[in-house]
PDB file of N, CA and C in Angstrom:
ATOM      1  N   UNK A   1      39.636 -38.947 111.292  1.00  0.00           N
ATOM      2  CA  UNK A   1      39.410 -40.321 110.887  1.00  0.00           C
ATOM      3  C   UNK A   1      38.413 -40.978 111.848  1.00  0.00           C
ATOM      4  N   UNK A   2      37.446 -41.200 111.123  1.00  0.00           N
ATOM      5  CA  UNK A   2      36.444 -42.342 112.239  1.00  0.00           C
ATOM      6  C   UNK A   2      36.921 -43.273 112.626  1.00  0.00           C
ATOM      7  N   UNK A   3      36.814 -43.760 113.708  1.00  0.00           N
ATOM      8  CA  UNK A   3      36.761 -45.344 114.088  1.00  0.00           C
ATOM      9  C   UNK A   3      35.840 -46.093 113.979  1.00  0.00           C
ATOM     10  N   UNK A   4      35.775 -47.457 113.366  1.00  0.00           N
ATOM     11  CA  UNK A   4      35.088 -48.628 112.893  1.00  0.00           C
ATOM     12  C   UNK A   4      34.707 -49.064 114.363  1.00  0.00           C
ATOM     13  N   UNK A   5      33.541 -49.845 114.131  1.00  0.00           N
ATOM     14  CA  UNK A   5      33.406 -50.918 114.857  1.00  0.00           C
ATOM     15  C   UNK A   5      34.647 -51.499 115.359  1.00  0.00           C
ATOM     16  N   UNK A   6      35.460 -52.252 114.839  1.00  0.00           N
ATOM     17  CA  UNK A   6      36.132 -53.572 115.394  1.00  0.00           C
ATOM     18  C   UNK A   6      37.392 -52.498 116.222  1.00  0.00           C
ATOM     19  N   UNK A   7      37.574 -50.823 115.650  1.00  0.00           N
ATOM     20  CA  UNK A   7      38.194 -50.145 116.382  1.00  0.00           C
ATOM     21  C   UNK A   7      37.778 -49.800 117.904  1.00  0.00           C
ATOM     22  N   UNK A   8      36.354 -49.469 117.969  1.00  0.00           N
ATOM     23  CA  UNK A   8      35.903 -49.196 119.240  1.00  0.00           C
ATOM     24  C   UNK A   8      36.036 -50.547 120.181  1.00  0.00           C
ATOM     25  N   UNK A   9      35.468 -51.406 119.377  1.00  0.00           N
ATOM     26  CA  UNK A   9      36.405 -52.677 120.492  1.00  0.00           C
ATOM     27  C   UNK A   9      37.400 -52.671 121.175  1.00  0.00           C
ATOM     28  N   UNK A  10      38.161 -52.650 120.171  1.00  0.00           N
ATOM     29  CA  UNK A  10      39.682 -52.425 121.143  1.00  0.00           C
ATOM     30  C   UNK A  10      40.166 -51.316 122.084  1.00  0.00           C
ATOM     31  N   UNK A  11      39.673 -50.046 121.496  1.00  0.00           N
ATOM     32  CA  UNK A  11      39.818 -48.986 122.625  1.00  0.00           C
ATOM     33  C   UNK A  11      38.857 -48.724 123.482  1.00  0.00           C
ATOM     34  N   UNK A  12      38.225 -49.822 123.605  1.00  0.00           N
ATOM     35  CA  UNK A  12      36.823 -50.558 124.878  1.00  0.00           C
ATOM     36  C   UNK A  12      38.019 -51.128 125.639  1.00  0.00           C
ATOM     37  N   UNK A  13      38.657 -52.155 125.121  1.00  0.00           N
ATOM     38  CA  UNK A  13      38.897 -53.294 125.538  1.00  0.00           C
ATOM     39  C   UNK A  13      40.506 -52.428 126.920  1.00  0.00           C
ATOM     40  N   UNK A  14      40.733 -51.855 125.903  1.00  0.00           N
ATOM     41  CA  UNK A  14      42.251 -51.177 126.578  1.00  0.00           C
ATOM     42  C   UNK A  14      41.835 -50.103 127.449  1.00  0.00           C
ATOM     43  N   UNK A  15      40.491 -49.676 127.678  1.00  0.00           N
ATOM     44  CA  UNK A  15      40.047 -48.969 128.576  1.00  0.00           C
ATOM     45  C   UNK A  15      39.802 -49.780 130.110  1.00  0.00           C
ATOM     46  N   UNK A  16      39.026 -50.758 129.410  1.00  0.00           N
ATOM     47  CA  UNK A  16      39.010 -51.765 130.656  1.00  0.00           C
ATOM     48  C   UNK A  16      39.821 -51.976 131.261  1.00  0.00           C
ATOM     49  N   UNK A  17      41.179 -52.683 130.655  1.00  0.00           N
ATOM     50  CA  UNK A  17      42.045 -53.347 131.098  1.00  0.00           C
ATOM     51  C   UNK A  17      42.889 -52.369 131.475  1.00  0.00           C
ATOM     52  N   UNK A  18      42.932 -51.010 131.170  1.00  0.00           N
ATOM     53  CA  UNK A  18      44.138 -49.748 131.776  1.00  0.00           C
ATOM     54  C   UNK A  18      43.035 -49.765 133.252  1.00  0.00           C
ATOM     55  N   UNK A  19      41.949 -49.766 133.566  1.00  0.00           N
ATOM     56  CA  UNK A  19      41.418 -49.862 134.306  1.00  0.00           C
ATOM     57  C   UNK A  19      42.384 -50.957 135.547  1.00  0.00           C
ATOM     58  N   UNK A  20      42.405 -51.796 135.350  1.00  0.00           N
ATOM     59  CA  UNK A  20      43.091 -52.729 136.252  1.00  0.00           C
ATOM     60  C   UNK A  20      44.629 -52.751 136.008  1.00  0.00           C
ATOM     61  N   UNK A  21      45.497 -51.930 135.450  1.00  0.00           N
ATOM     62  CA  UNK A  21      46.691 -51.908 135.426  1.00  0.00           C
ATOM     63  C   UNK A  21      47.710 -51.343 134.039  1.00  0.00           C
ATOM     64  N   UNK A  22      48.412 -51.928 134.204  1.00  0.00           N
ATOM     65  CA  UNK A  22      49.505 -52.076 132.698  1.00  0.00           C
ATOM     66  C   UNK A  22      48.402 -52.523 131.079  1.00  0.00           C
ATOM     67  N   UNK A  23      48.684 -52.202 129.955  1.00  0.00           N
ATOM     68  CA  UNK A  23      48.215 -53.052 129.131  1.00  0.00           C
ATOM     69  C   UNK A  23      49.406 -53.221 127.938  1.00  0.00           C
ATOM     70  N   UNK A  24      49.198 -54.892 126.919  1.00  0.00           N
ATOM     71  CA  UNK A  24      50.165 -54.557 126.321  1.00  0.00           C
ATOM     72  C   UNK A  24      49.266 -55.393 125.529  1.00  0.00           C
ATOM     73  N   UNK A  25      49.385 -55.545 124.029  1.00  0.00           N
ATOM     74  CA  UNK A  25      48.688 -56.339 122.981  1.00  0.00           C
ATOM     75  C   UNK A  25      48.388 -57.505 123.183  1.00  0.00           C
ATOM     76  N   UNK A  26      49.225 -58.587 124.284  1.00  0.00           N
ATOM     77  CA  UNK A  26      48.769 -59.606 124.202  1.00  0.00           C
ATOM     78  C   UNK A  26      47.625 -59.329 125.085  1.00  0.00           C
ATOM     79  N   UNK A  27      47.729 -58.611 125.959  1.00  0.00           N
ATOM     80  CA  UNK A  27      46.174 -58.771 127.027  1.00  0.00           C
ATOM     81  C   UNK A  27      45.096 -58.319 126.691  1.00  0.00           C
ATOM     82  N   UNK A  28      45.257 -57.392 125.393  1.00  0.00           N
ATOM     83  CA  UNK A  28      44.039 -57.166 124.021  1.00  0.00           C
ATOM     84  C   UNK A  28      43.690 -58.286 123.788  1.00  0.00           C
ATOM     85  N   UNK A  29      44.507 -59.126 123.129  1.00  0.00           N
ATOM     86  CA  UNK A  29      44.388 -60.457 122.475  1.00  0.00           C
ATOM     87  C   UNK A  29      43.707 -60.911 123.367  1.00  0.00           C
ATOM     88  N   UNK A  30      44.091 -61.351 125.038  1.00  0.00           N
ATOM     89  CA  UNK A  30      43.502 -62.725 125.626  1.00  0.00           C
ATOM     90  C   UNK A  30      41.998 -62.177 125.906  1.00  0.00           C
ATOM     91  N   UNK A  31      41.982 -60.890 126.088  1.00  0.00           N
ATOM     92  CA  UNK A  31      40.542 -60.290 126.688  1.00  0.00           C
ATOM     93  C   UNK A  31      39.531 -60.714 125.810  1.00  0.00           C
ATOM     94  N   UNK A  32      40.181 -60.030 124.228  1.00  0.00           N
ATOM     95  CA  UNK A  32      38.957 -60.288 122.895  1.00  0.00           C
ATOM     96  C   UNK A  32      38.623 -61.645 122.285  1.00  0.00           C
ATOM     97  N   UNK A  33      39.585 -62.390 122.772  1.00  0.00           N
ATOM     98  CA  UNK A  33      39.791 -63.430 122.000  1.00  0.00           C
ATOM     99  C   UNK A  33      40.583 -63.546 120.726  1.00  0.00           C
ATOM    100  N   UNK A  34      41.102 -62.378 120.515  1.00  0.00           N
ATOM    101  CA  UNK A  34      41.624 -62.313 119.186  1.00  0.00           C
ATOM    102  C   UNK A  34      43.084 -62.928 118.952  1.00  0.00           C
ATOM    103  N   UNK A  35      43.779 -63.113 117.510  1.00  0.00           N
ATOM    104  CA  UNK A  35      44.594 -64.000 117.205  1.00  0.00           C
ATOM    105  C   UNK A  35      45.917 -62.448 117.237  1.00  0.00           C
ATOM    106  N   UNK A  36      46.955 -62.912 117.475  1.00  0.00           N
ATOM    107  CA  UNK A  36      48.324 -61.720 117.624  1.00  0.00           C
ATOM    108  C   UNK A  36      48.742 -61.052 116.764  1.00  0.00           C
ATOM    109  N   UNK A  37      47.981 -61.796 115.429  1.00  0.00           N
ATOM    110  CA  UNK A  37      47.925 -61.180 114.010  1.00  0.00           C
ATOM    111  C   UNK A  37      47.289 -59.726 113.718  1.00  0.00           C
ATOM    112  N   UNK A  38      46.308 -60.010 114.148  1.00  0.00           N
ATOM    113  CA  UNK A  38      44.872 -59.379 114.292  1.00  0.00           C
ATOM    114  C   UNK A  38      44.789 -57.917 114.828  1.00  0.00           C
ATOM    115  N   UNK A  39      45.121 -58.415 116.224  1.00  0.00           N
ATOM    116  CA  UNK A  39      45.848 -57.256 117.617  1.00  0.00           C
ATOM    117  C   UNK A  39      46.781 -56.556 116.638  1.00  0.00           C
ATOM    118  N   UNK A  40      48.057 -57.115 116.365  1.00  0.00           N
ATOM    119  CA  UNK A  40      49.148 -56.099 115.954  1.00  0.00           C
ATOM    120  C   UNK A  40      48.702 -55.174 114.807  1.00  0.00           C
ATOM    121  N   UNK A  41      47.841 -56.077 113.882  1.00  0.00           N
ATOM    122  CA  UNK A  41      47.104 -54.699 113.529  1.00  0.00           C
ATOM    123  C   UNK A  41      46.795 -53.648 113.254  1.00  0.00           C
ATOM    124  N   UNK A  42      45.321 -54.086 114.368  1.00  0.00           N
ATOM    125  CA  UNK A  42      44.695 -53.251 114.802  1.00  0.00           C
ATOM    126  C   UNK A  42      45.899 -52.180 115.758  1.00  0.00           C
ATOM    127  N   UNK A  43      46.278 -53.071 116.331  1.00  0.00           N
ATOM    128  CA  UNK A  43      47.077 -51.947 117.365  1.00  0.00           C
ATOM    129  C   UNK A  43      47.737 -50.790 116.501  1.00  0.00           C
ATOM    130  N   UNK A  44      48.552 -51.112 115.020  1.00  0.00           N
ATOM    131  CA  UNK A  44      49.018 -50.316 114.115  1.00  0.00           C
ATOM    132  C   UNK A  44      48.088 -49.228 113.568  1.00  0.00           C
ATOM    133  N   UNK A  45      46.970 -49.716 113.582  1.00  0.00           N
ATOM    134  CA  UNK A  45      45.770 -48.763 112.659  1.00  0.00           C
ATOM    135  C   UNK A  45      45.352 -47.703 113.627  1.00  0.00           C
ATOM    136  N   UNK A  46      44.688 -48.217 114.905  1.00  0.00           N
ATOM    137  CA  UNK A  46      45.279 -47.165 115.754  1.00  0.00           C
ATOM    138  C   UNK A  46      46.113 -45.918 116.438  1.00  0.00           C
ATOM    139  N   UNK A  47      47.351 -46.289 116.280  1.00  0.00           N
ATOM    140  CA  UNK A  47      48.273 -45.827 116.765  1.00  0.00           C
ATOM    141  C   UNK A  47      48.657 -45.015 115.515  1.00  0.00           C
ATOM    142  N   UNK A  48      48.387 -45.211 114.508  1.00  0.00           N
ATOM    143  CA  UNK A  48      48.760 -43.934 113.102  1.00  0.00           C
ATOM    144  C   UNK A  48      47.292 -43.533 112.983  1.00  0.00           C
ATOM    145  N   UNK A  49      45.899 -43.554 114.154  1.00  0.00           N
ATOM    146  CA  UNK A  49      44.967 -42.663 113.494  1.00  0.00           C
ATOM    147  C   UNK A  49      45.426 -42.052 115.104  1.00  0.00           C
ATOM    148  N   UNK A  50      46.462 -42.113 115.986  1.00  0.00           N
ATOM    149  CA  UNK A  50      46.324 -41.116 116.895  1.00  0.00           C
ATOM    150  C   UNK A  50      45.406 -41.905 118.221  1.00  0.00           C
ATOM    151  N   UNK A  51      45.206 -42.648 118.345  1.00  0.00           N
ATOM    152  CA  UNK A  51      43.752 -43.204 119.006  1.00  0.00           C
ATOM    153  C   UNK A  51      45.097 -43.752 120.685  1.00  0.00           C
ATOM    154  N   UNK A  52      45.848 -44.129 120.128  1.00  0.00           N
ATOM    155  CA  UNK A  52      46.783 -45.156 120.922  1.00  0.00           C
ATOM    156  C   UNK A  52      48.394 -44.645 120.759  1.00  0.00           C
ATOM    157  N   UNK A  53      49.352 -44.989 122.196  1.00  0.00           N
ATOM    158  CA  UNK A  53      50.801 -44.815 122.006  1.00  0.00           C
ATOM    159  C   UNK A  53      51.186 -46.404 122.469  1.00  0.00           C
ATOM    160  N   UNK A  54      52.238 -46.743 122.107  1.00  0.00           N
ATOM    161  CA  UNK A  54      52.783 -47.548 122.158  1.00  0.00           C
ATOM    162  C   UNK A  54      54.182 -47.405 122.762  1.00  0.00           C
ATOM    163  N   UNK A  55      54.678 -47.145 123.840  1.00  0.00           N
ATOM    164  CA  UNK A  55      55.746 -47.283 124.559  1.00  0.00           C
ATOM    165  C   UNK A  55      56.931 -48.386 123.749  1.00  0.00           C
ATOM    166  N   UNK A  56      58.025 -48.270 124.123  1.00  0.00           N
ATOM    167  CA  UNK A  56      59.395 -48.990 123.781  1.00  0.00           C
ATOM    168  C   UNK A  56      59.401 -50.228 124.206  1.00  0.00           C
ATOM    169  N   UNK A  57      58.458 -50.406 125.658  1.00  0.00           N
ATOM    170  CA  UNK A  57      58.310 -51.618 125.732  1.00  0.00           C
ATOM    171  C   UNK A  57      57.232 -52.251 126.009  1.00  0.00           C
ATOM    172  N   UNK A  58      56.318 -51.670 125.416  1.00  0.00           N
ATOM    173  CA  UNK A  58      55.222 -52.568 124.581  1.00  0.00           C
ATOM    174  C   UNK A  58      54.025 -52.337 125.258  1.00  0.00           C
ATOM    175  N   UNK A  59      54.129 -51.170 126.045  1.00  0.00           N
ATOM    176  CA  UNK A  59      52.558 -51.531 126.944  1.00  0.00           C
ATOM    177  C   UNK A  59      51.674 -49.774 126.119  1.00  0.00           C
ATOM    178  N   UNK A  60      50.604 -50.263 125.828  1.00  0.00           N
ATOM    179  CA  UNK A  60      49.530 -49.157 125.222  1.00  0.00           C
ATOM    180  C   UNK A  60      48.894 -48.280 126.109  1.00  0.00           C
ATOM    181  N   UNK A  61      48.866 -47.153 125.905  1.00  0.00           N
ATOM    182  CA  UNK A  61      48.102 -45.959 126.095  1.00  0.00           C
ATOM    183  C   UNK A  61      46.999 -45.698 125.393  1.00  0.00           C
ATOM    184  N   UNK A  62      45.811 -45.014 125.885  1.00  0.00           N
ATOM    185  CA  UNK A  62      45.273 -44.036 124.858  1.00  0.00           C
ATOM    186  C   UNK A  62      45.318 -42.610 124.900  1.00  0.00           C
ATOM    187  N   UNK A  63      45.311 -42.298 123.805  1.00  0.00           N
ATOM    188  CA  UNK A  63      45.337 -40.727 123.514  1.00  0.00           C
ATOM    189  C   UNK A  63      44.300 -40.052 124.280  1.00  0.00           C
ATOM    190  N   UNK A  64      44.334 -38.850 124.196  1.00  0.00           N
ATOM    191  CA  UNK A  64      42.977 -38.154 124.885  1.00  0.00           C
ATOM    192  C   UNK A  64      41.650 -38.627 123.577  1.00  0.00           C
ATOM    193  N   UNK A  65      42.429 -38.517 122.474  1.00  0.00           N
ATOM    194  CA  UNK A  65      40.881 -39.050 121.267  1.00  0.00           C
ATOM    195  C   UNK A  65      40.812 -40.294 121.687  1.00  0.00           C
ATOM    196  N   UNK A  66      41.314 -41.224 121.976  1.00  0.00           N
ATOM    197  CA  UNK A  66      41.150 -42.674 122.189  1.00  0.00           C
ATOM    198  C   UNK A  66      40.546 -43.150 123.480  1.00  0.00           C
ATOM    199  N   UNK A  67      40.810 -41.801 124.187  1.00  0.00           N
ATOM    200  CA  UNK A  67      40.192 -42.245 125.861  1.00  0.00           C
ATOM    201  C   UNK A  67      38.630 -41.650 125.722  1.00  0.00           C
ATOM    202  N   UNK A  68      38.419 -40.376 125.109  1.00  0.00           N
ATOM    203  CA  UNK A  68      37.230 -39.881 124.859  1.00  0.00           C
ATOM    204  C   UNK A  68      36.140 -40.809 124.167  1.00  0.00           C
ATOM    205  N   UNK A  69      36.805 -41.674 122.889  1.00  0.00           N
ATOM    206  CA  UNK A  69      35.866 -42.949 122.588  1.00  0.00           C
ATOM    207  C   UNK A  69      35.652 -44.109 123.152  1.00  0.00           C
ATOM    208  N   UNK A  70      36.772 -44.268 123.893  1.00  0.00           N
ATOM    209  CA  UNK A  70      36.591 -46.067 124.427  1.00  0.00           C
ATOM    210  C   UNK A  70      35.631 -45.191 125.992  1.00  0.00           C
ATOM    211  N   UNK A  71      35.914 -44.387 126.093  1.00  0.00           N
ATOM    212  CA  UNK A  71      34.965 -44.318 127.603  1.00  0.00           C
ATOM    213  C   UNK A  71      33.127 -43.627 127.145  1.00  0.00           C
ATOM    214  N   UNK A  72      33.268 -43.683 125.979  1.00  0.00           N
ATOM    215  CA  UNK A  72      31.576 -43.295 125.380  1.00  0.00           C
ATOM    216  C   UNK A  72      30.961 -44.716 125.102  1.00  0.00           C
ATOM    217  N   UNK A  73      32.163 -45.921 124.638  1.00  0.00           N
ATOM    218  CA  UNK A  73      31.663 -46.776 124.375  1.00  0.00           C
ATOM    219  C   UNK A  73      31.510 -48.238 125.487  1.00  0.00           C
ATOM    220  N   UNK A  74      32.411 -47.430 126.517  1.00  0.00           N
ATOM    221  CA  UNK A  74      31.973 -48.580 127.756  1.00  0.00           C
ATOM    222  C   UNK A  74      30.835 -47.849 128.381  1.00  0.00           C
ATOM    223  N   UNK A  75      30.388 -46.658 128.603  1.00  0.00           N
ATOM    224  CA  UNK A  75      29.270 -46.170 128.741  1.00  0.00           C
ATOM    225  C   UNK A  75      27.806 -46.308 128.423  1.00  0.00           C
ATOM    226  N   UNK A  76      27.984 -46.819 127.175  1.00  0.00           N
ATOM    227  CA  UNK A  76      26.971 -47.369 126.583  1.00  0.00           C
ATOM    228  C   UNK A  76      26.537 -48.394 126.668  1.00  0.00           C
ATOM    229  N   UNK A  77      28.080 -49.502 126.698  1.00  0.00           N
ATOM    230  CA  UNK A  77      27.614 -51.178 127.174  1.00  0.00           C
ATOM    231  C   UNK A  77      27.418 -51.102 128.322  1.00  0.00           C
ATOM    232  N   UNK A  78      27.781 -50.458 129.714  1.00  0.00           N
ATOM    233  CA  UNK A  78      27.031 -50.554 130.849  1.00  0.00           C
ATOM    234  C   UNK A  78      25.639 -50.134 130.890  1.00  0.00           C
ATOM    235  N   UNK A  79      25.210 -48.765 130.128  1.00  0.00           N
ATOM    236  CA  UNK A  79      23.871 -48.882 130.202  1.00  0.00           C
ATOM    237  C   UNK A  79      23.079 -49.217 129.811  1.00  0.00           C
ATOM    238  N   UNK A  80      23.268 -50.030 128.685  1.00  0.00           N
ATOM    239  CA  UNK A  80      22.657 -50.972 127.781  1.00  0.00           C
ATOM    240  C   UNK A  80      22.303 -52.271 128.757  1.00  0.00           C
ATOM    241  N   UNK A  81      23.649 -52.727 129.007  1.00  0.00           N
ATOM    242  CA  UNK A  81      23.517 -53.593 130.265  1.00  0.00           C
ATOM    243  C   UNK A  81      22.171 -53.747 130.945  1.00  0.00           C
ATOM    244  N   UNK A  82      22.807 -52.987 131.721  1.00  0.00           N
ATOM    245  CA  UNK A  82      22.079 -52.262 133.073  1.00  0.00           C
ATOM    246  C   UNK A  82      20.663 -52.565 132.763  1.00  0.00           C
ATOM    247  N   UNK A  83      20.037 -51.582 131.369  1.00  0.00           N
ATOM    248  CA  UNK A  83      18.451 -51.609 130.919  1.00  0.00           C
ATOM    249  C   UNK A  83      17.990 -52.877 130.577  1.00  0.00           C
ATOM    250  N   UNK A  84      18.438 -53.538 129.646  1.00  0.00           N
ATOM    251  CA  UNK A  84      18.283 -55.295 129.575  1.00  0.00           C
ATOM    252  C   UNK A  84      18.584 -55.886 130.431  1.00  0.00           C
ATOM    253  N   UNK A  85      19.042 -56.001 131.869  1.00  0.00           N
ATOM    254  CA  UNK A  85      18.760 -56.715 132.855  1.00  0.00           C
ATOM    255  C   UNK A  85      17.815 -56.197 133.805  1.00  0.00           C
ATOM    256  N   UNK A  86      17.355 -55.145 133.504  1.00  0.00           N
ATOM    257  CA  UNK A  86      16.084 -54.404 134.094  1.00  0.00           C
ATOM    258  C   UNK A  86      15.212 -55.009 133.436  1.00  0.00           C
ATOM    259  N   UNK A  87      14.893 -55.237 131.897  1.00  0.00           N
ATOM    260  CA  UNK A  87      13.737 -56.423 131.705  1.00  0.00           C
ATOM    261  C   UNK A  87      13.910 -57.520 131.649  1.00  0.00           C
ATOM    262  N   UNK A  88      14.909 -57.994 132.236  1.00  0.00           N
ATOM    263  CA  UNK A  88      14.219 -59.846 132.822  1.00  0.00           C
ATOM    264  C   UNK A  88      15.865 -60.441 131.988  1.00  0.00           C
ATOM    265  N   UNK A  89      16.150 -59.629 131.665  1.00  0.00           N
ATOM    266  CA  UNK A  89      17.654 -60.715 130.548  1.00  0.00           C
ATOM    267  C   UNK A  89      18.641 -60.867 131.136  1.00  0.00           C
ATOM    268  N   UNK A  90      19.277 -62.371 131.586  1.00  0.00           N
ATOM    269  CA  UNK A  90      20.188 -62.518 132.415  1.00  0.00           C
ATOM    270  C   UNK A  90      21.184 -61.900 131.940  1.00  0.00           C
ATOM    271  N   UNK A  91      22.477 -61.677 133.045  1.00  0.00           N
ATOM    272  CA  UNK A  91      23.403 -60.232 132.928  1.00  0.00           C
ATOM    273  C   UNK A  91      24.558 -60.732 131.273  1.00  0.00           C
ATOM    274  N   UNK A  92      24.733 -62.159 131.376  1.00  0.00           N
ATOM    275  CA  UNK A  92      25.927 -62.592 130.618  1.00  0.00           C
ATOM    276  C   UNK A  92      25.153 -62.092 129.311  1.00  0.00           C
ATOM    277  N   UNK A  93      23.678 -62.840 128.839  1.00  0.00           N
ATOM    278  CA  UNK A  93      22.887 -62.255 127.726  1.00  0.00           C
ATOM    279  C   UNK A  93      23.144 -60.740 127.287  1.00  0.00           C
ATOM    280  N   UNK A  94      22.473 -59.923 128.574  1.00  0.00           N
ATOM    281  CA  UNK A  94      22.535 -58.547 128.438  1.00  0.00           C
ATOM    282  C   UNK A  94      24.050 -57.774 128.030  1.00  0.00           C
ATOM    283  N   UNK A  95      24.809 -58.451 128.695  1.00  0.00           N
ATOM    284  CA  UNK A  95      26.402 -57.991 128.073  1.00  0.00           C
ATOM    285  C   UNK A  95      26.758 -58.094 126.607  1.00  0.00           C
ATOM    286  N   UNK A  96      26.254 -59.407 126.567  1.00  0.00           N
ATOM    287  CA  UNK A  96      26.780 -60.104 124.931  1.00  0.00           C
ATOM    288  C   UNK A  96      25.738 -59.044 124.082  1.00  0.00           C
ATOM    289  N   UNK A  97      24.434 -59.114 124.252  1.00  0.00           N
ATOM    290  CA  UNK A  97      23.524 -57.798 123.669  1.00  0.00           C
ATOM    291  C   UNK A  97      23.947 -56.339 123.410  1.00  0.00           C
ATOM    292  N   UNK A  98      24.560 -56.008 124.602  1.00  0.00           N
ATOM    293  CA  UNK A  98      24.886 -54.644 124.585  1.00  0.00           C
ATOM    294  C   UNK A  98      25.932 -54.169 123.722  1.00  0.00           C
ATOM    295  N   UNK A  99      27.159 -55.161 124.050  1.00  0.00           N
ATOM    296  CA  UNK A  99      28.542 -55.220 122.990  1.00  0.00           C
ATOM    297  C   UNK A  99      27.837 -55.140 121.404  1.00  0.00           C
ATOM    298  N   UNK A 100      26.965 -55.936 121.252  1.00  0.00           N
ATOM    299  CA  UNK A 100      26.102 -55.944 119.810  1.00  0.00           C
ATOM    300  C   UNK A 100      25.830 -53.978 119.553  1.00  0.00           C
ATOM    301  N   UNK A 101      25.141 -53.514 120.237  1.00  0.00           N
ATOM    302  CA  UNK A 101      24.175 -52.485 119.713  1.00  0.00           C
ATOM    303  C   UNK A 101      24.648 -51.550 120.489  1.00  0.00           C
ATOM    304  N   UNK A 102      25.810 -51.591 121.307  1.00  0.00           N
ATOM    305  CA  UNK A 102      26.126 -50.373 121.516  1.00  0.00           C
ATOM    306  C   UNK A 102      27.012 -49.313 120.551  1.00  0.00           C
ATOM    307  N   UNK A 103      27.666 -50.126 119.336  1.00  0.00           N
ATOM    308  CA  UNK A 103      28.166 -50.002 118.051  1.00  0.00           C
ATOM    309  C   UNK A 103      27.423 -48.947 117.249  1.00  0.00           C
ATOM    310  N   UNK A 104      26.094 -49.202 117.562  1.00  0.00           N
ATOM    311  CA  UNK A 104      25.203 -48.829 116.336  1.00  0.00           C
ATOM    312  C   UNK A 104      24.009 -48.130 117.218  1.00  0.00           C
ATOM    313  N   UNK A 105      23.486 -48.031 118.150  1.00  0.00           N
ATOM    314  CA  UNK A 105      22.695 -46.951 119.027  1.00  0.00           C
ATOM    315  C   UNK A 105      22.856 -45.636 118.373  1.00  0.00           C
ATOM    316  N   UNK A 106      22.063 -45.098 118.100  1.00  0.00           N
ATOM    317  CA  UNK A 106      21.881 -43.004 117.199  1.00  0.00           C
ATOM    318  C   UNK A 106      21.999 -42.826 119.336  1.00  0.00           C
ATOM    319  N   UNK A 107      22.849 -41.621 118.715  1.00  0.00           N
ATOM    320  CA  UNK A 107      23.281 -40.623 120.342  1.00  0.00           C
ATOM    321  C   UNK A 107      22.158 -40.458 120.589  1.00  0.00           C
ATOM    322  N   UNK A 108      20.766 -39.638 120.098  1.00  0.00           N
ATOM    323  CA  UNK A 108      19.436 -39.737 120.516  1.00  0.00           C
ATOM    324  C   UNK A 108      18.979 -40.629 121.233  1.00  0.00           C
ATOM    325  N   UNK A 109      18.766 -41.412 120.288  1.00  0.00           N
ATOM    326  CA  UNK A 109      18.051 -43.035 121.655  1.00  0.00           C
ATOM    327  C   UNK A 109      18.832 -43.765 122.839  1.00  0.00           C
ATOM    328  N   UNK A 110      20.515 -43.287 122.719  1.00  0.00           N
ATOM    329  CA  UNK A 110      21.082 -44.061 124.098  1.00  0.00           C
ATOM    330  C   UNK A 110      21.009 -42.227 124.906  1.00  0.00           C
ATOM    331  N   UNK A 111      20.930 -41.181 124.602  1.00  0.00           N
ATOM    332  CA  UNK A 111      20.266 -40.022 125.487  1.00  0.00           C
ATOM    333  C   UNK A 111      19.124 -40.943 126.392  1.00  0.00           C
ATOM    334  N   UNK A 112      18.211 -41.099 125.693  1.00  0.00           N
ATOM    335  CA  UNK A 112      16.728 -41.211 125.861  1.00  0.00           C
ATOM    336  C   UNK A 112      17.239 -42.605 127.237  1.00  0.00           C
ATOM    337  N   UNK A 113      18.185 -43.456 126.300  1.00  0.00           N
ATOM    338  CA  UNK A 113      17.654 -44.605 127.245  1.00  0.00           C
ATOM    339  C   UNK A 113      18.552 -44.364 128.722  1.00  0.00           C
ATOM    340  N   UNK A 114      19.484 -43.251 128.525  1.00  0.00           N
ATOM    341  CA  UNK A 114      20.205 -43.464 129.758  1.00  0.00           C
ATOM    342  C   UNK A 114      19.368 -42.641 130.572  1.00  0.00           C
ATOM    343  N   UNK A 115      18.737 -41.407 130.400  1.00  0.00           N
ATOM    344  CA  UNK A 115      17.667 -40.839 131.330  1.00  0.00           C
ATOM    345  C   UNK A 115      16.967 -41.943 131.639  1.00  0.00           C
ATOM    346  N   UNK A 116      16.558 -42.891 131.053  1.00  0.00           N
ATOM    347  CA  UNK A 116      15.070 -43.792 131.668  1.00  0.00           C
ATOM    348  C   UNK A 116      16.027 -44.752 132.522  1.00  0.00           C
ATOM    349  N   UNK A 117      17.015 -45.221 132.099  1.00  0.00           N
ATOM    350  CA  UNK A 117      17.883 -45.897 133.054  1.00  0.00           C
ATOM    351  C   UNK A 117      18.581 -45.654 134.652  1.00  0.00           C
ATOM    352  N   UNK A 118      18.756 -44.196 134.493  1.00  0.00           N
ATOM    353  CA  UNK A 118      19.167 -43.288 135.810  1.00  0.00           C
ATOM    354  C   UNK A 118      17.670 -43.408 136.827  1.00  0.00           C
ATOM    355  N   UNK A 119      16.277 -43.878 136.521  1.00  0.00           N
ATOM    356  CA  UNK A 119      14.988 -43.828 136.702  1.00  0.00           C
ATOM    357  C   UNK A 119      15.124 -45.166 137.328  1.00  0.00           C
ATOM    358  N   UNK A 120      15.991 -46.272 137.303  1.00  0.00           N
ATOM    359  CA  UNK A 120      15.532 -47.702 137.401  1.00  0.00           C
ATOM    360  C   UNK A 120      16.229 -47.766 139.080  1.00  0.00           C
TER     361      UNK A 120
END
């Protein structure tokens, strides 16, 4: 099963935040902005494509498939980042940019751009 867009978000988002500790749906919610509706979800659609576990008391995992995508796709918004604040675009811009098109980048051209980026 592919993951969507609004999926890689979230197993962005729970990458981050396993990064700094515990995670549990609401800290999906406060990170994305999203409504508890929304989160529970997503968190459901997830967790029956395998992507995510959900513990008894409430705090999320990802799977090895779920860790393998959310860490291709924070990969990308950092070096996306990274390259648009290399030409002149302040960092908050370049973030909000990157979250945009790191969705939709062909593996070819973020190849290409992370070699020219490792260069900067």
């Amino acid at each position: 099963m592919a993951v969507q867009e609004s999926g890689e978000m979230y197993l962005e988002a729970i990458y981050v935040l396993s990064r700094r500790g515990a995670v549990r749906a609401i800290d999906v919610g406060e990170y994305l902005g999203y409504s508890k509706p929304s989160v529970s979800r997503a968190m459901g659609i997830l967790k029956s494509g395998g992507y995510i576990t959900v513990a008894k008391d409430g705090f999320i995992a990802l799977t090895d498939a779920g860790f393998d995508i959310a860490r291709d796709i924070y990969e990308k918004h950092t070096i996306i980042t990274k390259f648009l604040v290399s030409l002149g675009v302040d960092k908050e811009t370049a973030a909000e940019d990157a979250c945009r098109i790191e969705h939709h980048i062909s593996d070819v051209s973020f190849k290409a751009l992370k070699r020219y980026t490792e260069n900067i």
